[in-house]
N, C-alpha and C. Protein backbone atom coordinates (compact mmCIF):
# COMPACT_ATOMS: atom_id res chain seq x y z
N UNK A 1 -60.69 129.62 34.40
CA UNK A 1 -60.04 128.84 33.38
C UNK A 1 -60.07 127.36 33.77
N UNK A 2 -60.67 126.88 32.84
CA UNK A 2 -60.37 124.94 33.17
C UNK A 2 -59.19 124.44 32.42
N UNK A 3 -58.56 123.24 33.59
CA UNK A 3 -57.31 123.01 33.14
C UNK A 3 -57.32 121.65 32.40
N UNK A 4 -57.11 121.20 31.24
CA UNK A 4 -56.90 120.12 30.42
C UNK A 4 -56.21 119.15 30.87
N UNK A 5 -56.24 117.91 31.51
CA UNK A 5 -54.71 117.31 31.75
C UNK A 5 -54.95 116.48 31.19
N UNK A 6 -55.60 116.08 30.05
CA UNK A 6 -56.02 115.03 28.75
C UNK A 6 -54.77 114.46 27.97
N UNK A 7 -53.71 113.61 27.72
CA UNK A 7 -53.10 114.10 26.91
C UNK A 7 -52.39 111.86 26.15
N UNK A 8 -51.67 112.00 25.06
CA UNK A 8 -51.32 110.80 24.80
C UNK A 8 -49.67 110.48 24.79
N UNK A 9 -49.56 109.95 25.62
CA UNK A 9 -47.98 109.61 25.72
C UNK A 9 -47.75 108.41 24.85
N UNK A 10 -46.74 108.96 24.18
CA UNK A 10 -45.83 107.54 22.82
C UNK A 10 -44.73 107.07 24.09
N UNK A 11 -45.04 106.19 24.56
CA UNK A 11 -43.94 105.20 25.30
C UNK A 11 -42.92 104.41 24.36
N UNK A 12 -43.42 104.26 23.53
CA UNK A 12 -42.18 103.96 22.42
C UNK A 12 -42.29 103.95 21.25
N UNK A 13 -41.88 104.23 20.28
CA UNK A 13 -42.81 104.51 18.70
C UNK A 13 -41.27 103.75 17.71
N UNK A 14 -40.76 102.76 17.76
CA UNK A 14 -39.72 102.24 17.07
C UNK A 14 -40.79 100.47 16.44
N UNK A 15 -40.54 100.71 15.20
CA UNK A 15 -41.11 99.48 14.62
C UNK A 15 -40.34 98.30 14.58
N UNK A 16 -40.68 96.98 14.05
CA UNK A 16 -39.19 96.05 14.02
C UNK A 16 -39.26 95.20 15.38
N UNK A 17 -38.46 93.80 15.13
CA UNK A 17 -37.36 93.16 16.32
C UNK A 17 -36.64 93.44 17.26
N UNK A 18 -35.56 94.42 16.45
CA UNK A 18 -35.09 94.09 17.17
C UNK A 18 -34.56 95.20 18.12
N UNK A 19 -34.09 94.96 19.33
CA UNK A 19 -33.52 96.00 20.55
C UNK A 19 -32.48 95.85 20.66
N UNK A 20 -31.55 96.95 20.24
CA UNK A 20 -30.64 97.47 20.81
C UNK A 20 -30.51 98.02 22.11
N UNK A 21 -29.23 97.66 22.57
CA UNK A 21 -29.46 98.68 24.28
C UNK A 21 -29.07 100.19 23.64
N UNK A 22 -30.08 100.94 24.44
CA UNK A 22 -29.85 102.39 24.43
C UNK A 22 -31.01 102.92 23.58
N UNK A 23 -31.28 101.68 22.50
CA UNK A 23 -31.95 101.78 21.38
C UNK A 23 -33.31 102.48 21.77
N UNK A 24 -34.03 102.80 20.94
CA UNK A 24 -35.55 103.28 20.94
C UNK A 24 -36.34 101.46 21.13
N UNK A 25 -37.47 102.08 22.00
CA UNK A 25 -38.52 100.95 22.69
C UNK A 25 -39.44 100.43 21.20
N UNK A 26 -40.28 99.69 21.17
CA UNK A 26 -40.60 99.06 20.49
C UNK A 26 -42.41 99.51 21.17
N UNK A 27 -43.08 100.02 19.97
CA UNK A 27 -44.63 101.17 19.95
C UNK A 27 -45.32 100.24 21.29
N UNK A 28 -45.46 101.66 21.82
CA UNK A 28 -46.58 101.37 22.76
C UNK A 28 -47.23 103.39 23.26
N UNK A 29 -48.70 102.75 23.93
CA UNK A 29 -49.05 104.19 23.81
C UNK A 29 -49.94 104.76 24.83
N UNK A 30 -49.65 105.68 26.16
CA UNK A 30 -50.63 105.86 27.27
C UNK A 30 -51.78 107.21 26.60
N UNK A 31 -52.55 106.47 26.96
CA UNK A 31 -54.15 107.76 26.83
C UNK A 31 -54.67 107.96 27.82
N UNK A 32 -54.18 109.32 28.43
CA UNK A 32 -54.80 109.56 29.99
C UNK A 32 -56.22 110.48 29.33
N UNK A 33 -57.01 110.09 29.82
CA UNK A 33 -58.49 111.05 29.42
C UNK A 33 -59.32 110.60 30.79
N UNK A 34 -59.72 112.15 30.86
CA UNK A 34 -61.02 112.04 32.29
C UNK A 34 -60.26 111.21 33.26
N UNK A 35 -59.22 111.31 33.71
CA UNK A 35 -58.47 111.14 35.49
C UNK A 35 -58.44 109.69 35.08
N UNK A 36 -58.74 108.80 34.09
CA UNK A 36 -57.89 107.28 33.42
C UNK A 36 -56.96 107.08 33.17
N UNK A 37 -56.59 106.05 33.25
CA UNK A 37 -55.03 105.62 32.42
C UNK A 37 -54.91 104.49 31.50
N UNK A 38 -54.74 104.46 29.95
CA UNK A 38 -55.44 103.78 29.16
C UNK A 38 -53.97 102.92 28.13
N UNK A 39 -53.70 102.07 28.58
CA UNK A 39 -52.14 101.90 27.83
C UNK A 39 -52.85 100.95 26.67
N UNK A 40 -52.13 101.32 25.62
CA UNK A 40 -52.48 100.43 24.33
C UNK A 40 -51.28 99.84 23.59
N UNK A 41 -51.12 99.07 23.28
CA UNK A 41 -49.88 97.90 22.33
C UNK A 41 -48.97 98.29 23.26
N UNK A 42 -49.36 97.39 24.33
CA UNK A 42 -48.39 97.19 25.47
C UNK A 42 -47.68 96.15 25.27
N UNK A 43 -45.75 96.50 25.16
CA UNK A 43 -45.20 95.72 24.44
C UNK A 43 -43.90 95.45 25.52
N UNK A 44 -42.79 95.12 24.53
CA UNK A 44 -41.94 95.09 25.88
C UNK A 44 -41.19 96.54 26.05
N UNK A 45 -40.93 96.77 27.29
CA UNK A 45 -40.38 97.88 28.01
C UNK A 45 -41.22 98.81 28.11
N UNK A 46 -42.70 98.39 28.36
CA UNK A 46 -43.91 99.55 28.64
C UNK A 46 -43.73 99.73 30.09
N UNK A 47 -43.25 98.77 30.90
CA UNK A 47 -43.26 98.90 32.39
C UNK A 47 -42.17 100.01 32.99
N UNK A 48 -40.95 100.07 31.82
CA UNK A 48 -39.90 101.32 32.03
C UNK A 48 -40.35 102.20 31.79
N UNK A 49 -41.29 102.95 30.15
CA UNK A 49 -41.63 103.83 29.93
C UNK A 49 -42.71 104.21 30.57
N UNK A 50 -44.00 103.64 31.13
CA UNK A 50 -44.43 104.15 32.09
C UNK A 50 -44.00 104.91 33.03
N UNK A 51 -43.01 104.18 33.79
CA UNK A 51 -42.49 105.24 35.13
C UNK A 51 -41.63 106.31 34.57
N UNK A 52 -41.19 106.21 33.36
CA UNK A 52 -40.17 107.57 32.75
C UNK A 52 -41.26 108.69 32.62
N UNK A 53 -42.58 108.11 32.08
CA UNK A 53 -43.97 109.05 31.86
C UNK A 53 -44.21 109.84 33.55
N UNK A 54 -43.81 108.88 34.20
CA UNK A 54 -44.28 109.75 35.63
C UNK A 54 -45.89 108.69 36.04
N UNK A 55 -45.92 107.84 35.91
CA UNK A 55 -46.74 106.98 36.37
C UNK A 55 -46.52 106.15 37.08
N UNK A 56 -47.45 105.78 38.17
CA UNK A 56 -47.38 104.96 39.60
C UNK A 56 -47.58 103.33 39.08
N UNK A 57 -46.42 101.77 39.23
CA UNK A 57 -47.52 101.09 38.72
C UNK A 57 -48.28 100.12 40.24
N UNK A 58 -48.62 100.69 40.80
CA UNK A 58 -49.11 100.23 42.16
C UNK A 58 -50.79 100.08 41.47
């Protein structure tokens, strides 16, 4: 059996200004494909949701 670890993480999917604390993050989006790491509409608080994803940012 081959194992898939392909997959797209929504780091934040909230449209709009403005942030509330607690609030939902403002869209951003990781595409891990073939052992990459591919972040797209890297916005603010991608550097939190990354490491909540379980990603290294070294």
């Amino acid at each position: 059996m081959v194992l898939n670890l392909d997959r797209l993480v929504l780091l934040g999917a909230k449209g709009g200004p403005a942030i509330r604390p607690g609030g939902p993050w403002p869209s951003s989006s990781l595409l891990e494909i073939g052992g990459r790491a591919i972040v797209v509409d890297c916005g603010l608080g991608v550097t939190r949701a990354l490491t909540d994803a379980g990603l290294s940012l070294k």
